[in-house]
C-alpha atoms as a PDB file:
ATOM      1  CA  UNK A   1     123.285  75.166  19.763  1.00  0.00           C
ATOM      2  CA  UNK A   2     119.359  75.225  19.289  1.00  0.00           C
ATOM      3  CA  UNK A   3     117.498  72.186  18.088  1.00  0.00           C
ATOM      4  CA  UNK A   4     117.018  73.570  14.817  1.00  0.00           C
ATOM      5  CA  UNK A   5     120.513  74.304  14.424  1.00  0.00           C
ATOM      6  CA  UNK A   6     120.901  70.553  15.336  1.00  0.00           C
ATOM      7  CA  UNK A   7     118.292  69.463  12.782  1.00  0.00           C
ATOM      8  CA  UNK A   8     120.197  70.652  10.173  1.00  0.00           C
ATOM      9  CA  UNK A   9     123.384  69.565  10.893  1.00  0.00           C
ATOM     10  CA  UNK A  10     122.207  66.154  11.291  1.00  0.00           C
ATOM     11  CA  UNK A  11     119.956  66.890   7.394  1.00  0.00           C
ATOM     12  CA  UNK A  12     123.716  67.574   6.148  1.00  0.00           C
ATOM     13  CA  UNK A  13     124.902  64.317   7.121  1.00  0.00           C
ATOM     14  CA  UNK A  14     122.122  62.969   4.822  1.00  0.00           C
ATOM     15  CA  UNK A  15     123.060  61.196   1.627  1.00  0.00           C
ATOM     16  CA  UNK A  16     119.887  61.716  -0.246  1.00  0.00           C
ATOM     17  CA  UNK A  17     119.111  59.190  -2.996  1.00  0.00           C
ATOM     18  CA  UNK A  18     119.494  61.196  -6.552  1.00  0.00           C
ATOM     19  CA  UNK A  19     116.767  61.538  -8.670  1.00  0.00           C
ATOM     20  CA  UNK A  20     116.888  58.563 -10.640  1.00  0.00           C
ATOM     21  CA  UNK A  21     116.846  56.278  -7.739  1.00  0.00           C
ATOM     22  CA  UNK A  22     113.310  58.221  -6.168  1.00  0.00           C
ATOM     23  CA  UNK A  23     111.488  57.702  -9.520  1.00  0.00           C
ATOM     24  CA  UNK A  24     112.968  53.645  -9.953  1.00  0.00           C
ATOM     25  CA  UNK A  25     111.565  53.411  -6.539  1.00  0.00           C
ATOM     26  CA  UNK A  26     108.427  54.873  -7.370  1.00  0.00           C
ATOM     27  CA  UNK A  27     107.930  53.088 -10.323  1.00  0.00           C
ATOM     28  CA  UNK A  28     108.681  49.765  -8.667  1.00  0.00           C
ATOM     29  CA  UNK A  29     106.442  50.558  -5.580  1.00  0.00           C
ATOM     30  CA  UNK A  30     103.392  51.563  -8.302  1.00  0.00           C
ATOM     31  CA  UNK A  31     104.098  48.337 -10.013  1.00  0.00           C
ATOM     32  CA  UNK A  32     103.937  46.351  -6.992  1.00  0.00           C
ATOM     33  CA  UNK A  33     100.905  47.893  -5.779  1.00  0.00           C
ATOM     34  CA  UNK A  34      98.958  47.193  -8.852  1.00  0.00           C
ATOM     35  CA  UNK A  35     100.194  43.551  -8.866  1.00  0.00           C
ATOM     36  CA  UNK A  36      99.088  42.482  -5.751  1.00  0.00           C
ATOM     37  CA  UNK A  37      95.592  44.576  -6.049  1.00  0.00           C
ATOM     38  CA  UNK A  38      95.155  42.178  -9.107  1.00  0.00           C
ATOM     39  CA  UNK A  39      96.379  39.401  -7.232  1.00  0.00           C
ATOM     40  CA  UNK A  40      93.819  40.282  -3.631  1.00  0.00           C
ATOM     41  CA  UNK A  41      91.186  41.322  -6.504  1.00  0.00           C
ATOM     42  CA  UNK A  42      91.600  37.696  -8.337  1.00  0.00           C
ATOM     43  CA  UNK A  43      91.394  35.970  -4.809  1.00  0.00           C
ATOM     44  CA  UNK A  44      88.300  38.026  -3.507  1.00  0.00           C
ATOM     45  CA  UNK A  45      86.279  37.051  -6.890  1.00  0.00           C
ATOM     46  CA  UNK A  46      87.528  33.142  -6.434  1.00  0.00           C
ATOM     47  CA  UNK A  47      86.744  32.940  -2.613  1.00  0.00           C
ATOM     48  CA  UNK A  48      83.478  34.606  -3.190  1.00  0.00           C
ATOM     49  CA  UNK A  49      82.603  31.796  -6.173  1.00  0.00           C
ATOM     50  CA  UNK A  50      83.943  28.724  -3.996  1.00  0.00           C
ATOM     51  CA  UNK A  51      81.750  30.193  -0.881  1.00  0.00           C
ATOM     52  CA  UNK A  52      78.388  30.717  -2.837  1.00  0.00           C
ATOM     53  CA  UNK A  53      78.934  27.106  -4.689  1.00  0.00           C
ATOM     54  CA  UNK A  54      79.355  25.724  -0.820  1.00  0.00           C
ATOM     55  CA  UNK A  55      77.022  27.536   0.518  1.00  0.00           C
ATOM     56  CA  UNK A  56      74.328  25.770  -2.670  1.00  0.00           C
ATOM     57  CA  UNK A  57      75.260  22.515  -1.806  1.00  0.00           C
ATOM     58  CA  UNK A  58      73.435  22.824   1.645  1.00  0.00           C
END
């Protein structure tokens, strides 16, 4: 038995999510990603403001 041969085997022992699960998981991982790009995005303009007000009161 050749590796390929063994590669598939083991690709038939598989239980592939169906196709509704893959584009729920999709969806969530999009949503999630935009969230917390908001979220860093939000932070980064806040930290920047705090840093330049700090940095006027020297």
């Amino acid at each position: 038995m050749n590796l390929f041969q063994k590669v598939k085997m083991e690709y038939s022992k598989v239980e592939w999510p169906s196709r509704i699960e893959v584009i729920h998981s999709t969806i969530w991982v999009v949503t999630m990603t935009v969230v917390i790009s908001i979220y860093l995005g939000v932070f980064d303009i806040l930290a920047v403001r705090a840093l330049n007000f700090l940095e006027g009161l020297i």
